[in-house]
C-alpha atoms as a PDB file:
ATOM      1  CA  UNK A   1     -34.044   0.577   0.952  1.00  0.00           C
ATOM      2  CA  UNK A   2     -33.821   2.896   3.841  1.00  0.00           C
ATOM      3  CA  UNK A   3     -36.533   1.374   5.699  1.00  0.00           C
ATOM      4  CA  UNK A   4     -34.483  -2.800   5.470  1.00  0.00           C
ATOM      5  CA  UNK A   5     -31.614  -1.205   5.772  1.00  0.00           C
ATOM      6  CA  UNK A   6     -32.927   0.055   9.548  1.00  0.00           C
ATOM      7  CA  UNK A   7     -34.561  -3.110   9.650  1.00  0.00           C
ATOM      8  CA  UNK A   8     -31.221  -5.611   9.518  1.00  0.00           C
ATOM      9  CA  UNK A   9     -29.361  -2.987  11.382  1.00  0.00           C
ATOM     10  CA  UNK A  10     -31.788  -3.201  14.402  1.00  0.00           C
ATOM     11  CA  UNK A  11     -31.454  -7.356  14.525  1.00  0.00           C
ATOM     12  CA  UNK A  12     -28.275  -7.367  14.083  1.00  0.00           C
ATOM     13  CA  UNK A  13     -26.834  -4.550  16.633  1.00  0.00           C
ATOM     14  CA  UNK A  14     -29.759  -6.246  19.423  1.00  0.00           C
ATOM     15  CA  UNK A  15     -28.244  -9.682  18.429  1.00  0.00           C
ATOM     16  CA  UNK A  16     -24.742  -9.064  19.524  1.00  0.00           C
ATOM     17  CA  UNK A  17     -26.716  -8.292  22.837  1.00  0.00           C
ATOM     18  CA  UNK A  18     -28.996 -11.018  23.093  1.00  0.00           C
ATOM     19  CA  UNK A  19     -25.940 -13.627  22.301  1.00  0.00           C
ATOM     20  CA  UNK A  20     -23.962 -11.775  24.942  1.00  0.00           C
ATOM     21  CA  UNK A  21     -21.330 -11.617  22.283  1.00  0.00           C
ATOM     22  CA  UNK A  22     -21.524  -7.411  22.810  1.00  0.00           C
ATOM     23  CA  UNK A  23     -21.292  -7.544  26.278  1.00  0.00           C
ATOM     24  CA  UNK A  24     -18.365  -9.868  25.936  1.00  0.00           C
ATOM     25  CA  UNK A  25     -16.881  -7.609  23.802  1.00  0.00           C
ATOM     26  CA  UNK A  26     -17.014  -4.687  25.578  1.00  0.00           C
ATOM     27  CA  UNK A  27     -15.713  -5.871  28.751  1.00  0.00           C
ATOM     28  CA  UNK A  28     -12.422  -7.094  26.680  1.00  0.00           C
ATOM     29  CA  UNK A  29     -12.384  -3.618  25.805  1.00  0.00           C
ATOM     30  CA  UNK A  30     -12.353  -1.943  28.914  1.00  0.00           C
ATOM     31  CA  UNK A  31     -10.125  -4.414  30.558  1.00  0.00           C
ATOM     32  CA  UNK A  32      -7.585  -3.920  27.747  1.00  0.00           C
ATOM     33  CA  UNK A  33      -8.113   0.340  27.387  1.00  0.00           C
ATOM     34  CA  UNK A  34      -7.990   1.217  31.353  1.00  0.00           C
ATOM     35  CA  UNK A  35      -5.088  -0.687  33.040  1.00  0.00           C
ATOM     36  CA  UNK A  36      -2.934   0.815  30.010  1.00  0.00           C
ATOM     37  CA  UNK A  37      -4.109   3.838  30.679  1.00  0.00           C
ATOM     38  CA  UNK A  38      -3.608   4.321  34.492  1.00  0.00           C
ATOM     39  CA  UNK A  39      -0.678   2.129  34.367  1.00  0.00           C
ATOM     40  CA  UNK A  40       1.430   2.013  31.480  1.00  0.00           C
ATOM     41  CA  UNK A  41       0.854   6.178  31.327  1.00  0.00           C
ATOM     42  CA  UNK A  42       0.900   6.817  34.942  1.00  0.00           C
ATOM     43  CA  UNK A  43      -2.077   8.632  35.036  1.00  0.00           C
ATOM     44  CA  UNK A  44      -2.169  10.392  38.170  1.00  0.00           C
ATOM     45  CA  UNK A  45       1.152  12.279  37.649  1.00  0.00           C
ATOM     46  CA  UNK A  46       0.568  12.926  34.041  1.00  0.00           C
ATOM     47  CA  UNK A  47      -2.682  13.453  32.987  1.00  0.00           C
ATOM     48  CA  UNK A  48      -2.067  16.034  30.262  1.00  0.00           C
ATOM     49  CA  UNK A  49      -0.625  12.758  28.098  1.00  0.00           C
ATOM     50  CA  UNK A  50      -3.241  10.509  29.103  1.00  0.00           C
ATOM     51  CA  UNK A  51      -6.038  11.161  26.116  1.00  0.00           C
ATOM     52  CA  UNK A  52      -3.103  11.664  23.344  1.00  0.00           C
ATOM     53  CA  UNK A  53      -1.438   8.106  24.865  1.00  0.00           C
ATOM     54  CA  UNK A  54      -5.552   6.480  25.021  1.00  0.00           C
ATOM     55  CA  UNK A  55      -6.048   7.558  20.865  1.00  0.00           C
ATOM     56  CA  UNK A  56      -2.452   6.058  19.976  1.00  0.00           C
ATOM     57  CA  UNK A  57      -3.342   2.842  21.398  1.00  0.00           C
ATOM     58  CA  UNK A  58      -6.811   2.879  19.749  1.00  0.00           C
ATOM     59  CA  UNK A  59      -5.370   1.400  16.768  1.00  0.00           C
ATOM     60  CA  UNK A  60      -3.824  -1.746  18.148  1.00  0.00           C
ATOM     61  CA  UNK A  61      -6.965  -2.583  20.815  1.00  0.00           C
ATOM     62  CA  UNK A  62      -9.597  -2.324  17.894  1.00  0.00           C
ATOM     63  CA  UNK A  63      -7.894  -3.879  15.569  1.00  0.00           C
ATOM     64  CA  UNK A  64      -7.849  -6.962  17.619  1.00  0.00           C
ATOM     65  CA  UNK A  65     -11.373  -6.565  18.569  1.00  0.00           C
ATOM     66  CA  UNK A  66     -13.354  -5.727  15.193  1.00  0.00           C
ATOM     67  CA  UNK A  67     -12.266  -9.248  13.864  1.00  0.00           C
ATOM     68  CA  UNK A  68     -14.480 -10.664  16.616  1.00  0.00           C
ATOM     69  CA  UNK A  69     -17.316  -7.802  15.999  1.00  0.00           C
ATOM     70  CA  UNK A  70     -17.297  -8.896  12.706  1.00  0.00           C
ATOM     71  CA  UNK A  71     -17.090 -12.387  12.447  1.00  0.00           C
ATOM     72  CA  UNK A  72     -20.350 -13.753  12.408  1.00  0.00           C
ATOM     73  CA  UNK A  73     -22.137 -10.832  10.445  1.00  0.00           C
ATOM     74  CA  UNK A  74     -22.376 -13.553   7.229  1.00  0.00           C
ATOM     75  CA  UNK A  75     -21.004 -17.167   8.980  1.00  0.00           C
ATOM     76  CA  UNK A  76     -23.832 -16.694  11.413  1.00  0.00           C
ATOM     77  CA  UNK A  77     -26.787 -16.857   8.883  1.00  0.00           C
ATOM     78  CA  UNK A  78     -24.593 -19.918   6.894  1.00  0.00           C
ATOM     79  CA  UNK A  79     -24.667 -21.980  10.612  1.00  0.00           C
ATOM     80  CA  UNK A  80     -28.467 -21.458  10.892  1.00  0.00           C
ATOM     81  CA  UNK A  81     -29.303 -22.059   7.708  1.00  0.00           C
ATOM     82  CA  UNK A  82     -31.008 -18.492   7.350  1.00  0.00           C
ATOM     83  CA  UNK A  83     -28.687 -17.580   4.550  1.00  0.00           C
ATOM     84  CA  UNK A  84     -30.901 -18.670   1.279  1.00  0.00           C
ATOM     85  CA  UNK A  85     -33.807 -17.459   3.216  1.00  0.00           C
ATOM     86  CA  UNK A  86     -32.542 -14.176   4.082  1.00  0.00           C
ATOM     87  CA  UNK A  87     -31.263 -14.161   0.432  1.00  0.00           C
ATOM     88  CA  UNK A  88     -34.354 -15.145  -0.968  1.00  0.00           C
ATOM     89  CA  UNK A  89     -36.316 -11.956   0.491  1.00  0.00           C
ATOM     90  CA  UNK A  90     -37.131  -8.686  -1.425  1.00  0.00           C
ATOM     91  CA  UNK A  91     -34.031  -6.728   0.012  1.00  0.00           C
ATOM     92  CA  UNK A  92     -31.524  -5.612  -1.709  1.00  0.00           C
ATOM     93  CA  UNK A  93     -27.892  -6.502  -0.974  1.00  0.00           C
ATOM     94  CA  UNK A  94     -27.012  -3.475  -0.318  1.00  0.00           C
ATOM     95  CA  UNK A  95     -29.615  -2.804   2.393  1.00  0.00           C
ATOM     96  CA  UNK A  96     -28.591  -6.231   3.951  1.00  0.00           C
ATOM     97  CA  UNK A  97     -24.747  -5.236   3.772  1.00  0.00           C
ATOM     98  CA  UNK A  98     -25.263  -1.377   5.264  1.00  0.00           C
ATOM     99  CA  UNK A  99     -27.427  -2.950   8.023  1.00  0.00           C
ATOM    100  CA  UNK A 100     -24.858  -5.477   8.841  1.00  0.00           C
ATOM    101  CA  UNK A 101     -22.083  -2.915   8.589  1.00  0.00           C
ATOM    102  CA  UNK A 102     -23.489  -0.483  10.445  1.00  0.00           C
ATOM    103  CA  UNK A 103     -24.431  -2.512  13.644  1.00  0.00           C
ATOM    104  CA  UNK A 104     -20.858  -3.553  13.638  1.00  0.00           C
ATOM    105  CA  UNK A 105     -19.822   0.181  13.121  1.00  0.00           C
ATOM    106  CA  UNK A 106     -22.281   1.214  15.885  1.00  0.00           C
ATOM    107  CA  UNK A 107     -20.979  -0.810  18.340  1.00  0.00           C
ATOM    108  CA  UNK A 108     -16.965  -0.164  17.728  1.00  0.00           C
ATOM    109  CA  UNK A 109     -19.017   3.433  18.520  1.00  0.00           C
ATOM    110  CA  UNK A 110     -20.076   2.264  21.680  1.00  0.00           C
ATOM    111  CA  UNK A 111     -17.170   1.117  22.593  1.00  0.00           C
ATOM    112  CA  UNK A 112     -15.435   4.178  22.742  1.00  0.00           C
ATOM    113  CA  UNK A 113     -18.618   5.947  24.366  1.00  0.00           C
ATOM    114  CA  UNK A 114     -17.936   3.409  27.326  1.00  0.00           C
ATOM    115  CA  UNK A 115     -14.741   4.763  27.808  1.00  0.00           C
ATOM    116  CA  UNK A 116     -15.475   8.921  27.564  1.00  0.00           C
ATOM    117  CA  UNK A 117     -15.698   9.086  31.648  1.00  0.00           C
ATOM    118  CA  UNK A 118     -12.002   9.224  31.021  1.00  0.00           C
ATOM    119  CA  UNK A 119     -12.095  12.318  28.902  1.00  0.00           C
ATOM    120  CA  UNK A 120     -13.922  14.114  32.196  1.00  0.00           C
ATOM    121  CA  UNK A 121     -11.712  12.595  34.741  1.00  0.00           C
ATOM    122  CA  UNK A 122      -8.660  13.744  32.741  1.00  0.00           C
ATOM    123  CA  UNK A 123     -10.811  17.259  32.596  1.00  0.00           C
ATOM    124  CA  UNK A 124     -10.707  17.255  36.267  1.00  0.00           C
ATOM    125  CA  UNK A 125      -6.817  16.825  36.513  1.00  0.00           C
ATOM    126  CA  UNK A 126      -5.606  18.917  33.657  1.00  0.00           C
ATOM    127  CA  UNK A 127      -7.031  21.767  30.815  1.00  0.00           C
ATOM    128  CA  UNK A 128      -8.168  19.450  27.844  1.00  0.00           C
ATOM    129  CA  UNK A 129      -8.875  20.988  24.179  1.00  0.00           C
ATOM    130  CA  UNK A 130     -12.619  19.187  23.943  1.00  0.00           C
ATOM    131  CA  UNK A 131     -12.818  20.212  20.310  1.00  0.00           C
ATOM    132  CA  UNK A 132      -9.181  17.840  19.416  1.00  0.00           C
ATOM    133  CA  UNK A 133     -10.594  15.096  21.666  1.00  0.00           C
ATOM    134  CA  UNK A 134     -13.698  15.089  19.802  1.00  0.00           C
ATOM    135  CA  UNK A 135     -11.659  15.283  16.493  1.00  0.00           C
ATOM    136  CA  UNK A 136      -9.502  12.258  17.847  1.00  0.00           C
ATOM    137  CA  UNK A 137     -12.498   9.807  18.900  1.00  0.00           C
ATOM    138  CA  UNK A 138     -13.881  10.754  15.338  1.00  0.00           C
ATOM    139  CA  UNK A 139     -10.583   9.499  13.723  1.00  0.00           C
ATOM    140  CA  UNK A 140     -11.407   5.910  16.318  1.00  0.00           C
ATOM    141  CA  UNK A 141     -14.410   5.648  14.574  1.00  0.00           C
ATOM    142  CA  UNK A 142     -13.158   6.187  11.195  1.00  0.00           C
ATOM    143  CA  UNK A 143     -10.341   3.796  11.531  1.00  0.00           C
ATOM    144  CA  UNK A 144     -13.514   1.394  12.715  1.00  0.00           C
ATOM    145  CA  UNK A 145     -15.385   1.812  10.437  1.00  0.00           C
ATOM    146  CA  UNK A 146     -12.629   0.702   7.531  1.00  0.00           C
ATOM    147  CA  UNK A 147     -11.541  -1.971   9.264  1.00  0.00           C
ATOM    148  CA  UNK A 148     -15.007  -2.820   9.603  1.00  0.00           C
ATOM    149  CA  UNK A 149     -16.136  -2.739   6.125  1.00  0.00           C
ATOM    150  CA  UNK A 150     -13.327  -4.825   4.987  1.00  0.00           C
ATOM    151  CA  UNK A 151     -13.865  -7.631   8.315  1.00  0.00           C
ATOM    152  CA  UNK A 152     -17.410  -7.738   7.007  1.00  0.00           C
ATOM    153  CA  UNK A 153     -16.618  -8.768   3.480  1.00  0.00           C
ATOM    154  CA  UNK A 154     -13.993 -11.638   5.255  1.00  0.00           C
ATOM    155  CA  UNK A 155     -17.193 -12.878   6.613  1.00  0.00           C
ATOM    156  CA  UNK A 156     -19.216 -12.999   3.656  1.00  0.00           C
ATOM    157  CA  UNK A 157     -16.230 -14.934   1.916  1.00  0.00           C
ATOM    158  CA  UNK A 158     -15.717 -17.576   4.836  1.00  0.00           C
ATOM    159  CA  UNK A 159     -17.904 -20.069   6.128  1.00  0.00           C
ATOM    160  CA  UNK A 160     -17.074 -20.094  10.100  1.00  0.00           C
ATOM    161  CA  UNK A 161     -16.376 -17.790  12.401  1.00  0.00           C
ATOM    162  CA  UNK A 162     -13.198 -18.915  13.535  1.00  0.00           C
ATOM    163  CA  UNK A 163     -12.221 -18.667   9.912  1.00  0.00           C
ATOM    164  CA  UNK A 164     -13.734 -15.261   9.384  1.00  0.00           C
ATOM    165  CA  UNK A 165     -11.803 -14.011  12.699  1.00  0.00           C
ATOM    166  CA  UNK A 166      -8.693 -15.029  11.971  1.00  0.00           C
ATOM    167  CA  UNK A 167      -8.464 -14.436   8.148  1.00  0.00           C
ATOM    168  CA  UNK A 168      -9.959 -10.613   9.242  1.00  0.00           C
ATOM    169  CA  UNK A 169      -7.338 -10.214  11.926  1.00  0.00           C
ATOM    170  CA  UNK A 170      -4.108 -10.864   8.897  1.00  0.00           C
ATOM    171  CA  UNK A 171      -5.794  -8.482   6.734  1.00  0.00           C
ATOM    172  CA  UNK A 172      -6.379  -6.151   9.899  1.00  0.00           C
ATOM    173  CA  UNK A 173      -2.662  -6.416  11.072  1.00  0.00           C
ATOM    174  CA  UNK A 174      -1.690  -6.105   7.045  1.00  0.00           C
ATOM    175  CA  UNK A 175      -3.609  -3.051   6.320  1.00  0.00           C
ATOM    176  CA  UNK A 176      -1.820  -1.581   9.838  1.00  0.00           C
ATOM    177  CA  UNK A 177       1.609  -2.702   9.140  1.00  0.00           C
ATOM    178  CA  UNK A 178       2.159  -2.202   5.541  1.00  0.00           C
ATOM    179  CA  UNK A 179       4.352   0.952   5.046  1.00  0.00           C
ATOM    180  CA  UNK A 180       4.977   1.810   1.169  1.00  0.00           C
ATOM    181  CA  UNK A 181       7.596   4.759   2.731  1.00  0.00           C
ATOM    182  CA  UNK A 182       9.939   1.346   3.726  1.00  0.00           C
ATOM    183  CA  UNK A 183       9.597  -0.383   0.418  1.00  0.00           C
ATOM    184  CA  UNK A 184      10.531   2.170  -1.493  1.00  0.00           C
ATOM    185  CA  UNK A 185      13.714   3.539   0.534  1.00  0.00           C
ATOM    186  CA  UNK A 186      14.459  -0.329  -0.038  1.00  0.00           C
ATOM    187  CA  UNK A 187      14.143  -0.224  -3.361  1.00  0.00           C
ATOM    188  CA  UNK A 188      16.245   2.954  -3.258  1.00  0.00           C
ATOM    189  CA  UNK A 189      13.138   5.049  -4.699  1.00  0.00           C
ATOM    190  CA  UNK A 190      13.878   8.824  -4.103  1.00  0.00           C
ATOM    191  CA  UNK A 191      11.559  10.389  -6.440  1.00  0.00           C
ATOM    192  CA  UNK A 192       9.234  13.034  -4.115  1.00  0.00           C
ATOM    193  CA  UNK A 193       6.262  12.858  -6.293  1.00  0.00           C
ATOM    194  CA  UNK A 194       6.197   8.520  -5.974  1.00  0.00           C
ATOM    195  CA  UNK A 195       7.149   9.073  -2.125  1.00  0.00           C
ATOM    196  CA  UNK A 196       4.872  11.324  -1.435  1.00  0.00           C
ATOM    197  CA  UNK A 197       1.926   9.762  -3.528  1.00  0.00           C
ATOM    198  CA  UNK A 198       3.044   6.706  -1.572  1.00  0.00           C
ATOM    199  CA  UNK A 199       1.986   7.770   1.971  1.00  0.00           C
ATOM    200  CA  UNK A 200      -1.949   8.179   0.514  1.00  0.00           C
ATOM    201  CA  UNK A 201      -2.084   4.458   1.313  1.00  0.00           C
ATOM    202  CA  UNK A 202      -0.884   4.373   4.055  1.00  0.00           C
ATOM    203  CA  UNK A 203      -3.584   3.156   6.373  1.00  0.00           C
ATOM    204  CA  UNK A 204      -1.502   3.754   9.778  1.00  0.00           C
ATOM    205  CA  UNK A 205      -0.671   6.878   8.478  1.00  0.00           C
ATOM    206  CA  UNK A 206      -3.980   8.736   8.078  1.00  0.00           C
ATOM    207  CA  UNK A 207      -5.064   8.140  11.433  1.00  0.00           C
ATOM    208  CA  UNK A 208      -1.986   9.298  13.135  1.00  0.00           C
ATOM    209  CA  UNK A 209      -2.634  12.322  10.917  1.00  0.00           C
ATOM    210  CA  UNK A 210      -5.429  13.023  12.725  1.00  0.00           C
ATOM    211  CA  UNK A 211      -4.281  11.916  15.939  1.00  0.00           C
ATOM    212  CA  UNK A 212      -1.454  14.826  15.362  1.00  0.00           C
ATOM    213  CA  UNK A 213      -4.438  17.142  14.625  1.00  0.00           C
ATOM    214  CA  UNK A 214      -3.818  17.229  10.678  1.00  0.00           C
ATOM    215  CA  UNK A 215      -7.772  16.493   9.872  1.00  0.00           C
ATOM    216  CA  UNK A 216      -7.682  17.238   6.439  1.00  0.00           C
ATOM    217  CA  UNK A 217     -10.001  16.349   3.894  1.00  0.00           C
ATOM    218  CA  UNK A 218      -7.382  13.962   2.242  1.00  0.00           C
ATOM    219  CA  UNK A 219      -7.236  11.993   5.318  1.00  0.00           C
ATOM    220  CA  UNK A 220     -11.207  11.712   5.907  1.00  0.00           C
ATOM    221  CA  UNK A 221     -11.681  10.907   2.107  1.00  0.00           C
ATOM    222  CA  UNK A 222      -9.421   8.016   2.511  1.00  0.00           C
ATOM    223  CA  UNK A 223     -11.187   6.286   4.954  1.00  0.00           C
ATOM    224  CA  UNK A 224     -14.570   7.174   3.350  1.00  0.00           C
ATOM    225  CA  UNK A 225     -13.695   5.714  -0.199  1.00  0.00           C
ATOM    226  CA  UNK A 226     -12.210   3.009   1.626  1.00  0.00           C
ATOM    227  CA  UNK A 227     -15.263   2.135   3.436  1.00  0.00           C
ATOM    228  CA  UNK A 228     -17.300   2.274   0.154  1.00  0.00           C
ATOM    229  CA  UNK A 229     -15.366   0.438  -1.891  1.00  0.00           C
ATOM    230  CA  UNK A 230     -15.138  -2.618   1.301  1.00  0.00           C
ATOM    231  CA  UNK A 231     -18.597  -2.189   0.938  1.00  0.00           C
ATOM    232  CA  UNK A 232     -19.025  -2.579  -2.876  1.00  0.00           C
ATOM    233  CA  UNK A 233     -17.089  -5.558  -2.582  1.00  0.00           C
ATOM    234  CA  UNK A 234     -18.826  -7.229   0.280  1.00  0.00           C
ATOM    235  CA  UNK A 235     -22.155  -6.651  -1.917  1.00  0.00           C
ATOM    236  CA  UNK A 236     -19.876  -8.618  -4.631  1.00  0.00           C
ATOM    237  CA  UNK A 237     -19.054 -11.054  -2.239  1.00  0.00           C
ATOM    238  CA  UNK A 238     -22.605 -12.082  -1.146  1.00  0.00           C
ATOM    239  CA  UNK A 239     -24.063 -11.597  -4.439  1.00  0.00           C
ATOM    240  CA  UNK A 240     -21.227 -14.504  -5.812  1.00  0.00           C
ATOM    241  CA  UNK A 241     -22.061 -16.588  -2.712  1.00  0.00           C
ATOM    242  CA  UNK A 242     -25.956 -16.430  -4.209  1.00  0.00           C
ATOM    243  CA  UNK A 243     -25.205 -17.342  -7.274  1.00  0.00           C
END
């Protein structure tokens, strides 16, 4: 499974290249990230708040990017017709869903590797604790790679891209909004065991934890079940769409 698994994941991470989609993507990405960062942070007179300020924003930036990433993981082989064929080969769904999951995941990684100049040019201006900045752009990817697992079973359920992007980017802004903490204060819940168990799905939540430097394993075993069980159900999804 390994070996298809590499297999998918190469065409699809060289396809967002070769359809310019990547490049398009990153560019959005840099054009959004800097100007907010030497502007809206004023940089040059406060670089110690720079990097924090750049991983808060992370959040908001790729969750309006990774609907695009995403989109056309499963709408693309429907459009070409390559869907029953692709189906029809002797791969596993899983192997086709990790390699589709991980060139989107590889390339949210890419993203943020196209913006690390800004870790050494903060370096230059102030003391930086490498070892929390490494931590934080871990937490990016994280956060990217839920959102992408879940974006890539929206695409497996839709049939067009435009569908897939915006149907992704509700559940995106959902899954980022959604604060259990405010429900139950309205519903006038003060029990501390239901408020605390409460915050554990709290998606906005666990990556400001880490953000804050609270990288527990609580916090990186949400985001990996999550993942997996995006996953589980995108093999669902696909497998339904065969049948």
């Amino acid at each position: 499974m390994l070996a298809h698994t590499l297999t998918i994941f190469k065409k699809e991470f060289n396809g967002y290249f070769r359809s310019r989609l990547g490049w398009f993507i990153m560019t959005i990405y840099v054009l959004l990230v800097i100007p907010a960062v030497f502007y809206a942070t004023d940089f040059l007179s406060r670089a110690e708040e720079t990097l924090p300020q750049f991983f808060l924003t992370q959040n908001n930036v790729l969750l309006l990017l990774i609907p695009a990433i995403t989109m056309k993981l499963w709408t693309d082989e429907r459009r070409q017709n390559t869907l029953e064929l692709l189906l029809s080969q002797p791969v596993s769904l899983t192997a086709m869903v990790l390699g589709k999951f991980l060139a989107a995941w590889a390339l949210c990684g890419l993203l943020l590797v196209s913006v690390s100049p800004l870790w050494l040019l903060t370096a230059q201006q102030t003391a930086v604790d490498n070892a929390g900045v490494l931590i934080n752009f871990g937490a990016c990817w994280l956060m990217a790679g839920a959102l992408c697992s879940i974006c890539a079973a929206v695409s497996a359920l839709t049939s067009h891209a435009v569908t897939s992007f915006i149907v992704s980017l509700l559940v995106c802004f959902l899954l980022s909004s959604v604060n259990f903490d405010v429900f139950l204060q309205k519903a006038h819940v003060s029990n501390e065991v239901i408020m605390r168990s409460s915050q554990v799905f709290n998606f906005e939540r666990h990556f400001q934890n880490i953000i804050a430097g609270q990288l527990t394993i609580a916090n990186l075993f949400y985001y990996l079940s999550f993942i997996v069980l995006a996953l589980w159900f995108n093999v669902a999804a696909v497998a339904y769409k065969r049948s």
